[in-house]
Protein backbone atom coordinates (compact mmCIF):
# COMPACT_ATOMS: atom_id res chain seq x y z
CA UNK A 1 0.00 0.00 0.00
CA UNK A 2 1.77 3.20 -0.85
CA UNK A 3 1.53 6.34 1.34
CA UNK A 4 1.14 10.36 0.55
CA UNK A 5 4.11 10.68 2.67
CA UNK A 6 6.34 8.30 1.12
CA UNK A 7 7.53 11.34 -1.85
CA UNK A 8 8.93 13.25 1.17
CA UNK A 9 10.78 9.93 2.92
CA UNK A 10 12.39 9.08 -0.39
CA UNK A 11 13.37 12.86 -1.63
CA UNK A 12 17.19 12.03 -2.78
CA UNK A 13 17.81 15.13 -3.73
CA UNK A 14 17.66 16.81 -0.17
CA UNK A 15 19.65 14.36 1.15
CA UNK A 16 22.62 14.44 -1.23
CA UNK A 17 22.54 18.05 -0.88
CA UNK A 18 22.80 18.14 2.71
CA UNK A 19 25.00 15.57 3.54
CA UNK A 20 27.91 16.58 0.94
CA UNK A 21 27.51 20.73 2.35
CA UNK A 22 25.75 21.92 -0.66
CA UNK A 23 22.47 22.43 -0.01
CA UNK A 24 21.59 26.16 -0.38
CA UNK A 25 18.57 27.26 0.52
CA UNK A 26 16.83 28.58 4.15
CA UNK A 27 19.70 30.26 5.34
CA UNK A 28 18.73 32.32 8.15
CA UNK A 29 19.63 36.25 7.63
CA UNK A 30 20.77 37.17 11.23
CA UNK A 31 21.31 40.86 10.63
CA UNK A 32 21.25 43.36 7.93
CA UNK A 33 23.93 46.58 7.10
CA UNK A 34 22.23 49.08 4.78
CA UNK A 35 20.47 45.72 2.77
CA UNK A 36 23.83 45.49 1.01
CA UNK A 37 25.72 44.00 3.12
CA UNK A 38 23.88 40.67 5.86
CA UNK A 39 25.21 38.70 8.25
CA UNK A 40 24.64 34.91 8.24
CA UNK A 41 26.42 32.38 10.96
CA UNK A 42 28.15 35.13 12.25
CA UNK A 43 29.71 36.50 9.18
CA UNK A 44 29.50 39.20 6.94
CA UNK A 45 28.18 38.95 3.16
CA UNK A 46 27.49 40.87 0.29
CA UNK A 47 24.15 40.64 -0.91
CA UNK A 48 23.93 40.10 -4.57
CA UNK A 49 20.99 37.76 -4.15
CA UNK A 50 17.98 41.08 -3.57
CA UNK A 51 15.24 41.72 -5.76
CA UNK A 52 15.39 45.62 -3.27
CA UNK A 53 16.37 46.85 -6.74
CA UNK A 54 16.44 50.59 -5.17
CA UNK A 55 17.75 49.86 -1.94
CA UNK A 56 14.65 51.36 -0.09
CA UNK A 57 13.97 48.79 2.31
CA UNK A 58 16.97 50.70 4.78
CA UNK A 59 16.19 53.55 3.41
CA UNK A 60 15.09 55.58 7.19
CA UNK A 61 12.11 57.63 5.48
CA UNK A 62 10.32 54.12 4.30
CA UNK A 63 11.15 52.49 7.71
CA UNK A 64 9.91 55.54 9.70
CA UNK A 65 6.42 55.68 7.44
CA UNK A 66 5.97 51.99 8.12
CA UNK A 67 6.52 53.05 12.08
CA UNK A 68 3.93 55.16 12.29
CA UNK A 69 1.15 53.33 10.33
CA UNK A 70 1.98 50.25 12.81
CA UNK A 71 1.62 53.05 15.96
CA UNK A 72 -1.53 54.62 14.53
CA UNK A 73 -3.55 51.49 13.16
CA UNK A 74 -2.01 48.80 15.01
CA UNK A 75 0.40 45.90 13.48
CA UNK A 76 -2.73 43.89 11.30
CA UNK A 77 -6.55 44.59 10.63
CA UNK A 78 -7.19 41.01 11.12
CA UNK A 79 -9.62 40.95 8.36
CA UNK A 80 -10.34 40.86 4.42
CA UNK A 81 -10.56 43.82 2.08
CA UNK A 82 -14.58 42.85 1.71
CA UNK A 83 -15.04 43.14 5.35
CA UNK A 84 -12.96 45.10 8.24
CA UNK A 85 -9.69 44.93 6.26
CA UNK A 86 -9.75 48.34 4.37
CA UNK A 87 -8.12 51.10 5.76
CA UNK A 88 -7.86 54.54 4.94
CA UNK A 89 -4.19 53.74 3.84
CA UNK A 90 -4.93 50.64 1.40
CA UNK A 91 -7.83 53.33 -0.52
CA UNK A 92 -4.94 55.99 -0.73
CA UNK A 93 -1.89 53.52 -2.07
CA UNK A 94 -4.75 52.68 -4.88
CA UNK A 95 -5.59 55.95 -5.70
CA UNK A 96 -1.93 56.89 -6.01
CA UNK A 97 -0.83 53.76 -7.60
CA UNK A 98 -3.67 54.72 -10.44
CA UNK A 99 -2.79 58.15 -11.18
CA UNK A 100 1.52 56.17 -11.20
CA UNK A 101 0.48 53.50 -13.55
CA UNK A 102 -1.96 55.75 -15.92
CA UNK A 103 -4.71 53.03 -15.03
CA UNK A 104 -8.12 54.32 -14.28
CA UNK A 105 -8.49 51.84 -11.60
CA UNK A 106 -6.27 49.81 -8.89
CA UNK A 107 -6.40 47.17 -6.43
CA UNK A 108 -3.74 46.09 -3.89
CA UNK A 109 -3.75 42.60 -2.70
CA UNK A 110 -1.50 41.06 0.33
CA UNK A 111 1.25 39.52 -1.89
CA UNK A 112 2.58 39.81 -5.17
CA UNK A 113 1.69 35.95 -5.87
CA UNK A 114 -1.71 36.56 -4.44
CA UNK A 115 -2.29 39.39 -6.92
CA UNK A 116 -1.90 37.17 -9.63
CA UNK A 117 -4.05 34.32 -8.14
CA UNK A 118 -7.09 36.95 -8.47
CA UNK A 119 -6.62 36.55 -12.55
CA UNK A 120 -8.49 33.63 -11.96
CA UNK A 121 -11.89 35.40 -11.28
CA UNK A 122 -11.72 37.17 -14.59
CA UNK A 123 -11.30 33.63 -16.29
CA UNK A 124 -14.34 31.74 -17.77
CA UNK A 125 -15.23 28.67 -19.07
CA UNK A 126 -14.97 29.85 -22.72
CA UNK A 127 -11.77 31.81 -22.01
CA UNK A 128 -8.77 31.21 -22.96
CA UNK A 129 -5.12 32.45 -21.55
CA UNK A 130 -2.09 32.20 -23.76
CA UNK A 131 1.00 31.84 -21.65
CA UNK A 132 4.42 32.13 -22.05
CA UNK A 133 6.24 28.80 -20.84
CA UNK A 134 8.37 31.07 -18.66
CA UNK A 135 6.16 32.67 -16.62
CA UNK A 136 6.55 33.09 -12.97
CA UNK A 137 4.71 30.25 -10.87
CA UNK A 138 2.27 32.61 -9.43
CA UNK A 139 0.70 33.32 -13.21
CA UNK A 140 0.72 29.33 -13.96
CA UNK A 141 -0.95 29.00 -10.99
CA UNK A 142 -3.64 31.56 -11.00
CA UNK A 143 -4.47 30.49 -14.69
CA UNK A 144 -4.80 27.14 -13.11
CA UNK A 145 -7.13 27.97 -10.58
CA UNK A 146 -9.38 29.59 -13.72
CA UNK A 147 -12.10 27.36 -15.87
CA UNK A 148 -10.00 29.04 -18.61
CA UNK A 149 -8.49 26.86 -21.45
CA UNK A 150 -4.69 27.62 -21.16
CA UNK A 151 -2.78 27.47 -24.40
CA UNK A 152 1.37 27.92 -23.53
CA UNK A 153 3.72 29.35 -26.29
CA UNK A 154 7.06 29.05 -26.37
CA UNK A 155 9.22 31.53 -24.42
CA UNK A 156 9.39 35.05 -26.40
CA UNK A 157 8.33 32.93 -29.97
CA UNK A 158 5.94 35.27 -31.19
CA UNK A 159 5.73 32.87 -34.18
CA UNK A 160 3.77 30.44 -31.83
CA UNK A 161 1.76 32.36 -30.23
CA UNK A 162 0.33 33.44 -33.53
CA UNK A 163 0.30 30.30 -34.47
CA UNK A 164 -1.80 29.35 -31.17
CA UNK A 165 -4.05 32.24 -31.79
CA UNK A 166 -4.77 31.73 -34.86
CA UNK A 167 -6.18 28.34 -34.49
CA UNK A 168 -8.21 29.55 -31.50
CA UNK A 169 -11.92 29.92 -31.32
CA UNK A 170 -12.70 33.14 -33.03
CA UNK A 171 -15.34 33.68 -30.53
CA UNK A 172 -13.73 32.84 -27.61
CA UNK A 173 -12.75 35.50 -24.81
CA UNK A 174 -9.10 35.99 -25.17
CA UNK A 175 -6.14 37.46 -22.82
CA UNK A 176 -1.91 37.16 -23.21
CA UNK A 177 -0.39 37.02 -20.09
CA UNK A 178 3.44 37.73 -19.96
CA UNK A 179 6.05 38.38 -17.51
CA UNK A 180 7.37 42.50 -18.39
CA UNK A 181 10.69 40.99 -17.17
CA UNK A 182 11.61 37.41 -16.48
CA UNK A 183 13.17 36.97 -13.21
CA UNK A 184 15.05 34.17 -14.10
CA UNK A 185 16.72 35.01 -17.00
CA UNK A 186 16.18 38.64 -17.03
CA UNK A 187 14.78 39.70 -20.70
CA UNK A 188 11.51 41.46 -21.40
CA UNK A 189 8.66 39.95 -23.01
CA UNK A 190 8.52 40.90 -27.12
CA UNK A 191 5.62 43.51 -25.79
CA UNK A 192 5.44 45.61 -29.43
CA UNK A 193 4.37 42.19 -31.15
CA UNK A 194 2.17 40.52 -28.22
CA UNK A 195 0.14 43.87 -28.85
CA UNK A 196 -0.14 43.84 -32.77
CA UNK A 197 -0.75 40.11 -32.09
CA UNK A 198 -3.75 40.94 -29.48
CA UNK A 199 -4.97 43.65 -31.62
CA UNK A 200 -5.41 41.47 -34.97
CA UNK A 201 -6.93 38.57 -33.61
CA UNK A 202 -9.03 40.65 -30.91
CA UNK A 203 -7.48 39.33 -27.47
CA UNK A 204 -6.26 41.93 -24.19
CA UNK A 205 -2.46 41.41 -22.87
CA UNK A 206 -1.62 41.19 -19.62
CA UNK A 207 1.93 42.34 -18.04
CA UNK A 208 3.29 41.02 -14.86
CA UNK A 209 5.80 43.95 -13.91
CA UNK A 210 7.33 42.87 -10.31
CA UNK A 211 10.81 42.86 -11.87
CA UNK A 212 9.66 46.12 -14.04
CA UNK A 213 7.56 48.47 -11.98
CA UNK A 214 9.97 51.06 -10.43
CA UNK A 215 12.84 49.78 -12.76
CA UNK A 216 12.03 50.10 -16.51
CA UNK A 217 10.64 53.17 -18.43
CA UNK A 218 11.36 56.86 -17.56
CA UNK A 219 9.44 57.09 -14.59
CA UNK A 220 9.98 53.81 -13.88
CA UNK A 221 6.47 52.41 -14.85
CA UNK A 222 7.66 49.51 -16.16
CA UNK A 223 7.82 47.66 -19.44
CA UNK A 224 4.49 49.22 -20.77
CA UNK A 225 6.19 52.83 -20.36
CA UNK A 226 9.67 51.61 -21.44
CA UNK A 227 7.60 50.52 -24.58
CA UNK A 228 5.32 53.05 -25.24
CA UNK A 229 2.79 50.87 -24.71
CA UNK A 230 0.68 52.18 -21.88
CA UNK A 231 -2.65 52.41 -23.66
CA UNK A 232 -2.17 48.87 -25.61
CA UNK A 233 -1.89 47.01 -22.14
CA UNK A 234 -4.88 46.22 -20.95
CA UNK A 235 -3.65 44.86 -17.27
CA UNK A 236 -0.34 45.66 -15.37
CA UNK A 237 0.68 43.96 -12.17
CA UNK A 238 3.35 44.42 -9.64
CA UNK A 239 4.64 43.74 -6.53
CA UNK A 240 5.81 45.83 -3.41
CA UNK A 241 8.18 43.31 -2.28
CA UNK A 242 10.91 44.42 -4.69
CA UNK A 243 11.61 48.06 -5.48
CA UNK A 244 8.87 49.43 -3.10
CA UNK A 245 10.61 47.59 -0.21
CA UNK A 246 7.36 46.49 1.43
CA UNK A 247 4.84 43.28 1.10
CA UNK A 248 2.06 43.03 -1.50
CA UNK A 249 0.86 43.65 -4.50
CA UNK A 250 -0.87 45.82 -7.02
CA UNK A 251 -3.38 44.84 -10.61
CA UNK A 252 -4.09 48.45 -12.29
CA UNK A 253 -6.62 48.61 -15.19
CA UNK A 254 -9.87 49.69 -16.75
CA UNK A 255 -12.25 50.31 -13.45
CA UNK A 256 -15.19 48.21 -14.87
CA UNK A 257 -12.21 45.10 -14.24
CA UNK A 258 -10.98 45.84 -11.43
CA UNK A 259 -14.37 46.35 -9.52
CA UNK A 260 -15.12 42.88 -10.84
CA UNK A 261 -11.99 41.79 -9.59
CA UNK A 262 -12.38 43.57 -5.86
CA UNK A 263 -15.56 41.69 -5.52
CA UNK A 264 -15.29 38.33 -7.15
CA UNK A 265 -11.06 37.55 -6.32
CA UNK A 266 -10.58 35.12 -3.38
CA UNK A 267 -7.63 35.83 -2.67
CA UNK A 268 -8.85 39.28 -2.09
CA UNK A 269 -12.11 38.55 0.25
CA UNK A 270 -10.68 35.27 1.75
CA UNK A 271 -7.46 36.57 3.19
CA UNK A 272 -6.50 39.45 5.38
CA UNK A 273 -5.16 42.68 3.70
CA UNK A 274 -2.12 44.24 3.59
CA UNK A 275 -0.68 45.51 7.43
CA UNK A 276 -0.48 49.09 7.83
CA UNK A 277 3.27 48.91 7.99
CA UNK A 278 3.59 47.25 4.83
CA UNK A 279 1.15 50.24 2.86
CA UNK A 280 2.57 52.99 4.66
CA UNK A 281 6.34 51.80 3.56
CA UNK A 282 4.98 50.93 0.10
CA UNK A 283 3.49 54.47 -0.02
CA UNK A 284 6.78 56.08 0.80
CA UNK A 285 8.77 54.17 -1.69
CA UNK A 286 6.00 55.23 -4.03
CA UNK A 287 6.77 58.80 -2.75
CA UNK A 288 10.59 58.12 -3.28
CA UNK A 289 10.71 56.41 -6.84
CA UNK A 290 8.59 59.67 -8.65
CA UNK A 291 11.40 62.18 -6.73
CA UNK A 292 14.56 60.38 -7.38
CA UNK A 293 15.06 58.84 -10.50
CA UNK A 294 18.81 58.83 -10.18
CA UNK A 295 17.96 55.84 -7.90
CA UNK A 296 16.94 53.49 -11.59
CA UNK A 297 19.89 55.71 -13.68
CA UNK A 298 22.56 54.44 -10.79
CA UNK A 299 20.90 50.78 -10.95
CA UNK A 300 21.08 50.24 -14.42
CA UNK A 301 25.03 51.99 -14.57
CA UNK A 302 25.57 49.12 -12.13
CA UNK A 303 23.79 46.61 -14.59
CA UNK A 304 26.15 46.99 -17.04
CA UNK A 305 28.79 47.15 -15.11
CA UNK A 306 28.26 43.98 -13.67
CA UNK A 307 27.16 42.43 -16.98
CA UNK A 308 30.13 43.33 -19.06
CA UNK A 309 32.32 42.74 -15.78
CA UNK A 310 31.42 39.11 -15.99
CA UNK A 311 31.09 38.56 -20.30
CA UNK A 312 34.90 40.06 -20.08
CA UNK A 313 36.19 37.38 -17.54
CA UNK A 314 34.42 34.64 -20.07
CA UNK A 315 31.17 33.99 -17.87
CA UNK A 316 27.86 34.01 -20.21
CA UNK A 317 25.36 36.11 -18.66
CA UNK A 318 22.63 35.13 -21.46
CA UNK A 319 19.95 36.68 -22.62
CA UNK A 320 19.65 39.63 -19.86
CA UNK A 321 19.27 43.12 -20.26
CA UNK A 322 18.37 44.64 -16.54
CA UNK A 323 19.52 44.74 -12.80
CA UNK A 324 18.43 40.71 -13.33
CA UNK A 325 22.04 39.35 -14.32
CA UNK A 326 22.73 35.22 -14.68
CA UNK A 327 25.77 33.90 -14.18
CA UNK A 328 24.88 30.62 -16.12
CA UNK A 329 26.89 27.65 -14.97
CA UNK A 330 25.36 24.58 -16.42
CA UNK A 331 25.45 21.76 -14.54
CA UNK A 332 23.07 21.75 -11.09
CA UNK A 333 26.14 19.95 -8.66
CA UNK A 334 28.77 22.36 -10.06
CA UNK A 335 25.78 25.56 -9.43
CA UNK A 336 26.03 24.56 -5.88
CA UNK A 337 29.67 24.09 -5.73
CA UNK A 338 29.84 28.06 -7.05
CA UNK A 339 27.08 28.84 -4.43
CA UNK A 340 29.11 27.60 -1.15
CA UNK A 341 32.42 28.93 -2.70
CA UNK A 342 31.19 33.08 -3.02
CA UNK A 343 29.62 32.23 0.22
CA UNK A 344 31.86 31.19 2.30
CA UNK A 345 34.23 33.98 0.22
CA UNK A 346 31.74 36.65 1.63
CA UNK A 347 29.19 37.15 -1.27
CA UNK A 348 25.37 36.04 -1.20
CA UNK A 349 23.96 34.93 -4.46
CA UNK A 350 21.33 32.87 -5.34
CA UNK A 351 21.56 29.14 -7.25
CA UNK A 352 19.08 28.68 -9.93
CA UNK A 353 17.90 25.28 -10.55
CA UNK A 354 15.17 23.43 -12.39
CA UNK A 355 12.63 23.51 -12.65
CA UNK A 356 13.14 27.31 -12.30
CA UNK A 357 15.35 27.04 -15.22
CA UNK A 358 15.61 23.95 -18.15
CA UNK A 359 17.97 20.86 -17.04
CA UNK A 360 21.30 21.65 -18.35
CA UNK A 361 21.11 25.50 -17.53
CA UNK A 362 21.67 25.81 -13.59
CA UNK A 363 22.65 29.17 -12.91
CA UNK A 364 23.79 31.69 -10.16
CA UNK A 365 20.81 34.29 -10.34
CA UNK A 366 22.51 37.72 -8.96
CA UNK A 367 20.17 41.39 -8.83
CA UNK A 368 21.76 44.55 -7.83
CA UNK A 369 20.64 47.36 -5.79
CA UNK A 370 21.58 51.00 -6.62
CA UNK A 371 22.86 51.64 -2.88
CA UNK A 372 25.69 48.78 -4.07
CA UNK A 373 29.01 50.77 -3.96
CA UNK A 374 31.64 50.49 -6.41
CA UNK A 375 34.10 48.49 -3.87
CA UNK A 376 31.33 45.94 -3.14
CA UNK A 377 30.38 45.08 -6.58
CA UNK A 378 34.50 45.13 -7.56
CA UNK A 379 34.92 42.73 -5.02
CA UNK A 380 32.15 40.71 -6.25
CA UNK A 381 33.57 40.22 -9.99
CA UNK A 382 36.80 39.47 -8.34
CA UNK A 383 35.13 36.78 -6.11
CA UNK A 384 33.47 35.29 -8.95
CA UNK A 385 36.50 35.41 -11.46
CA UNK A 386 38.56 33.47 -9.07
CA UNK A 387 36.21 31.05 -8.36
CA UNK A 388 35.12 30.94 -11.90
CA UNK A 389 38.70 29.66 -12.45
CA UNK A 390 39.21 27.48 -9.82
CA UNK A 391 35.73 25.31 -10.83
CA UNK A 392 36.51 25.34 -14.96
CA UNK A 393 33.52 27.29 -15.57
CA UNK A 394 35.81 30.37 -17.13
CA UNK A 395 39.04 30.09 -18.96
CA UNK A 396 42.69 30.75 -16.84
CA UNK A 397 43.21 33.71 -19.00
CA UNK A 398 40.53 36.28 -20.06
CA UNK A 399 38.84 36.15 -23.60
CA UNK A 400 40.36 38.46 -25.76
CA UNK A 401 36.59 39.67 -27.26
CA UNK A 402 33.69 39.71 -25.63
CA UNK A 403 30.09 41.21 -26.37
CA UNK A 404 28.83 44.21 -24.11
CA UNK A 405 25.68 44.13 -23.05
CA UNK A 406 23.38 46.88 -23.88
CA UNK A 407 20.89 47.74 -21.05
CA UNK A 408 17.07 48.60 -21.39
CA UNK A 409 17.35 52.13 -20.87
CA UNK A 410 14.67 54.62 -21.29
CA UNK A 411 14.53 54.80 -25.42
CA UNK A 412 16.29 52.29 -26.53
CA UNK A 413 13.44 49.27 -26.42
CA UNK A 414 15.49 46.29 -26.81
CA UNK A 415 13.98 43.18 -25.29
CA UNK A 416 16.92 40.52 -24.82
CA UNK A 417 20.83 40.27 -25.71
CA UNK A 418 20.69 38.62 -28.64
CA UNK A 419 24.21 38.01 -29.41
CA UNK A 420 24.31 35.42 -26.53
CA UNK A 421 22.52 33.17 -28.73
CA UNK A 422 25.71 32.81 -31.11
CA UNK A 423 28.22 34.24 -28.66
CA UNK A 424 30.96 31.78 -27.21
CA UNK A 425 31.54 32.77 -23.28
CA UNK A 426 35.08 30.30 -23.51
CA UNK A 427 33.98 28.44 -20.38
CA UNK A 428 35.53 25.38 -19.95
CA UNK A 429 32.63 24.86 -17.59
CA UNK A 430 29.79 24.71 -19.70
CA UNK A 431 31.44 22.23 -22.31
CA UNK A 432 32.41 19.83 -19.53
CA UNK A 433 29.33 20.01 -17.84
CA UNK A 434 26.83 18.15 -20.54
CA UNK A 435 28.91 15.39 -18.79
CA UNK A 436 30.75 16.77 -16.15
CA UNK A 437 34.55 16.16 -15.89
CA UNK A 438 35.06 12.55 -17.35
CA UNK A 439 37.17 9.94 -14.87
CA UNK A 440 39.11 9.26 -18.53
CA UNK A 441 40.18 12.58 -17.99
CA UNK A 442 41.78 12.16 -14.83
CA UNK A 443 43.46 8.93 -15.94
CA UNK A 444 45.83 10.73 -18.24
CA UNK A 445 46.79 13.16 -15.24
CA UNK A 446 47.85 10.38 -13.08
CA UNK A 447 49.25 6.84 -12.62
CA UNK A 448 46.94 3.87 -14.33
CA UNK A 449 47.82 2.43 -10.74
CA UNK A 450 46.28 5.10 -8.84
CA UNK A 451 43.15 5.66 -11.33
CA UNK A 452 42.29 2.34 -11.03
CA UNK A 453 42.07 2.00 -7.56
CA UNK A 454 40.28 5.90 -8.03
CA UNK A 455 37.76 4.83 -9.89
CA UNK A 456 36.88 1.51 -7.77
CA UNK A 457 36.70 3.98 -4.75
CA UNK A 458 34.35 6.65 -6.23
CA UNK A 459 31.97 3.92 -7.52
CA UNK A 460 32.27 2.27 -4.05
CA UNK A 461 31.90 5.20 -1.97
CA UNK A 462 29.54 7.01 -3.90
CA UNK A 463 27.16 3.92 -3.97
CA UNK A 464 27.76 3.77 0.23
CA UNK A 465 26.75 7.39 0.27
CA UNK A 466 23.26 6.58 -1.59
CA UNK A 467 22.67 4.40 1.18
CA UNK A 468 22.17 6.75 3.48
CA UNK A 469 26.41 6.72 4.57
CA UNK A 470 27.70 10.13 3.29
CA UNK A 471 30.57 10.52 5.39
CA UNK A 472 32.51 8.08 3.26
CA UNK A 473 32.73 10.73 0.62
CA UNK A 474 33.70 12.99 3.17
CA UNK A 475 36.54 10.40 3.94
CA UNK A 476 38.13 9.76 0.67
CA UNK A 477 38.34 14.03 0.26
CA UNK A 478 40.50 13.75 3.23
CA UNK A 479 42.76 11.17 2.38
CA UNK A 480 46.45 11.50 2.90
CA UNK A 481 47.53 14.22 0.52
CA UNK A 482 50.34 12.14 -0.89
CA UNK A 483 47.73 10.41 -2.93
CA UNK A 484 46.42 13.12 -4.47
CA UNK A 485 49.21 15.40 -4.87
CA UNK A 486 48.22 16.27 -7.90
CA UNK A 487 44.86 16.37 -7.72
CA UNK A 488 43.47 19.79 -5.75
CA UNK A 489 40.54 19.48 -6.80
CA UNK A 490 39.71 15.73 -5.99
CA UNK A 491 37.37 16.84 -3.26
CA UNK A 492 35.59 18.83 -5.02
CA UNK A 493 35.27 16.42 -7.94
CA UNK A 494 34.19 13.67 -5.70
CA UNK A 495 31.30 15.79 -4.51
CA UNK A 496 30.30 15.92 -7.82
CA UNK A 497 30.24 12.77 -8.74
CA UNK A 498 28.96 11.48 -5.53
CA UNK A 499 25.79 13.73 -6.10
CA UNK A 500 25.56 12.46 -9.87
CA UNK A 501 25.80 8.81 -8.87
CA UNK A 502 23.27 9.19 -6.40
CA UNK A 503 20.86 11.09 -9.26
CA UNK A 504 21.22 8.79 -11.61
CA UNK A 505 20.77 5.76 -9.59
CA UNK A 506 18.50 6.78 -6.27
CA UNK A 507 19.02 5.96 -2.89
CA UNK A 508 18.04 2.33 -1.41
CA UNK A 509 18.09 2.80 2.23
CA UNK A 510 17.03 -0.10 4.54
CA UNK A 511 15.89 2.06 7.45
CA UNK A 512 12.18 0.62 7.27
């Protein structure tokens, strides 16, 4: 008889992670310096790993709004928008956030993936929602939730999507939702065509902005504004939890929708509303972002930097054109080898892993913040260059040409960096990692006597380690030195391996 719990008994993947160090994620943020700089165990980090794209969550006026909401209204409502939840507070963020976005109409909603849940009530029977594949989770999920018929194109292939549209019911209610910006990868959605697409076969377009809103466009309205696009967009969405250093979210649009949407979302009328802190802070950032757009001119200078900083040391930052910039790595073990190496070298970043991202493209996601000095984010590039080398992922010496990047300023209404498709980042990485570092390979670097008996011990101990014994690989890395001489990186390599073994053939454990 099999049992709902036996998925989480038998997850192999946690388990490799955490017993060979490289398991990444819940790490507890013990203090924070000015949001660019945390402390973690004890020790100090730069934090490349932010979506605070405008460094406004330290930023005293925001924190001192948020103060005084909490002392005047108390720290919740404890109730819905529909019922006790609204205050004075949530009615003025709306009204402001309207007359921001050039929407007649605007709703805030407790959290960004909540906002997009309420797409749902908007969705009938005889819609249908066309998708791109690489859409944030909350839009797959609130299209899910619909009666709608979902129809997914291809990431950014306009050439699809027409081809999906034009095979849809001609009668059928029709909407394109897209990411503005794609968190992962960090490219804007082709907007220009997904409008002359919605206009010719009669369908409204949807933007999801969280990466965009307070970013993108002059006055950083996001990819609508950077587009010219305002009155072609039907719906825009964003979050608070990114440049407006706060908690929630916002969907602006005709008022006719977004009445229907006040009174028909559930995740509106079932859950409790925003706090006061959170809409007082969001209403300050608000405040800040229309008065100081050197904040987004600073953050996208520090794009580039960082961009071109990495494409010249031979890393491939792909298809990115924002504060959003991927350090793509390849292989998922190797990701996490990068990860604990900048940490414990004093830099936070984020791994990127699928299903975030397609097999074969693990990356290390970093987003900047335009408080970031110029002596942190030096120190970054020189963090990741060495360990870029050390790991094969970039070439000893750097590539003599290299692409720039050109960022989405105001005007210039590029969507992607194209030239990554064809470019050649030189990693040594990437190559090796379709199969990782081959044991033939370190036969020719050693004695046949010592890569036998190699080989028999990584099968060996690798197997032991998928049954539930993973200090053997912690064992053989320590080995007497005099066997490995010439092999540095032997403990890193068996970590690797180890955690492909265990992949590729599962873990049999005899605990039960």
């Amino acid at each position: 008889m099999s049992d709902v719990f036996d998925k989480c008994r038998n997850w192999k993947d946690y388990r490799i992670a955490k017993a060979t160090g490289l398991y990444p994620y819940f790490r507890a943020i013990e203090a924070s310096h000015g949001a660019t700089e945390v402390e973690i165990e004890g020790k100090r980090v730069i934090m490349v790993g932010s979506n605070n794209y405008l460094g406004l969550s330290s930023d005293a006026r925001v924190k001192e709004a948020a103060i005084k909401a909490t002392e005047k209204f108390g720290t919740t409502s404890s109730g819905s928008r529909l019922l006790n939840g609204t205050l004075a507070l949530h009615e003025e963020l709306e009204a402001r956030l309207a007359k921001f976005l050039n929407r007649e109409s605007a709703i805030v909603i407790s959290t960004g993936f909540q906002t997009n849940l309420a797409l749902a009530s908007i969705l009938g029977r005889h819609d249908i929602v066309f998708s791109d594949r690489q859409n944030h989770a909350s839009l797959v999920d609130g299209i899910r939730l619909s009666f709608a018929t979902e129809r997914k194109f291809r990431h950014n292939d306009m050439d699809h999507l027409e081809q999906l549209l034009s095979q849809a019911d001609p009668d059928a209610g029709k909407i394109i939702v897209t990411d503005g910006v794609f968190s992962m990868e960090g490219d804007l959605c082709n907007l220009p065509r997904i409008v002359e697409l919605a206009k010719h076969y009669n369908a409204r377009v949807m933007t999801d902005d969280a990466h965009a809103m307070g970013v993108l466009g002059t006055l950083g309205r996001g990819t609508s504004e950077y587009f010219d696009l305002e009155k072609e967009t039907d719906l825009v969405m964003g979050t608070f939890s990114k440049s407006f250093a706060s908690l929630g979210g916002v969907l602006a649009g005709p008022f006719e929708v977004i009445n229907y949407i006040r009174h028909k979302a559930r995740s509106v009328i079932f859950s409790a509303s925003m706090t006061p802190g959170s809409i007082a802070a969001a209403l300050k950032a608000l405040e800040i972002i229309e008065a100081e757009p050197e904040r987004r001119a600073r953050l996208l200078d520090i794009a580039e930097k960082m961009h071109n900083g990495f494409r010249a040391m031979g890393f491939d930052t792909g298809v990115s054109v924002t504060p959003v910039v991927p350090v793509h790595i390849g292989d998922q073990v190797k990701c996490f080898r990068f990860w604990r190496a900048l940490h414990e070298a004093g830099v936070f970043a984020n791994p990127v892993i699928p299903p975030a991202v397609e097999p074969g493209h693990a990356l290390i996601r970093t987003s900047y913040m335009a408080t970031h000095t110029d002596a942190q984010l030096d120190r970054v590039l020189d963090t990741f260059e060495t360990i870029g080398r050390k790991l094969g992922v970039i070439p000893e010496t750097r590539p003599t040409v290299y692409e720039p990047v050109q960022i989405a300023r105001p005007g210039t209404r590029i969507l992607s960096n194209r030239a990554s498709d064809t470019w050649s980042a030189g990693s040594a990485g990437l190559l090796a990692d379709k199969g990782g570092i081959t044991l033939d390979q370190l036969s020719r670097m050693s004695s046949r006597e010592v890569a036998g008996r190699f080989f028999d011990a990584v099968e060996q101990l690798t197997w032991r380690a998928a049954n539930l014994q993973p200090d053997d690989l912690r064992k053989l890395s320590s080995a007497p030195w005099k066997l490995w001489e010439k092999r540095g990186e032997i403990p890193g390599i068996l970590l690797e391996k180890g955690a492909h073994f265990f992949m590729r053939n599962g873990a049999h454990s005899d605990r039960n």
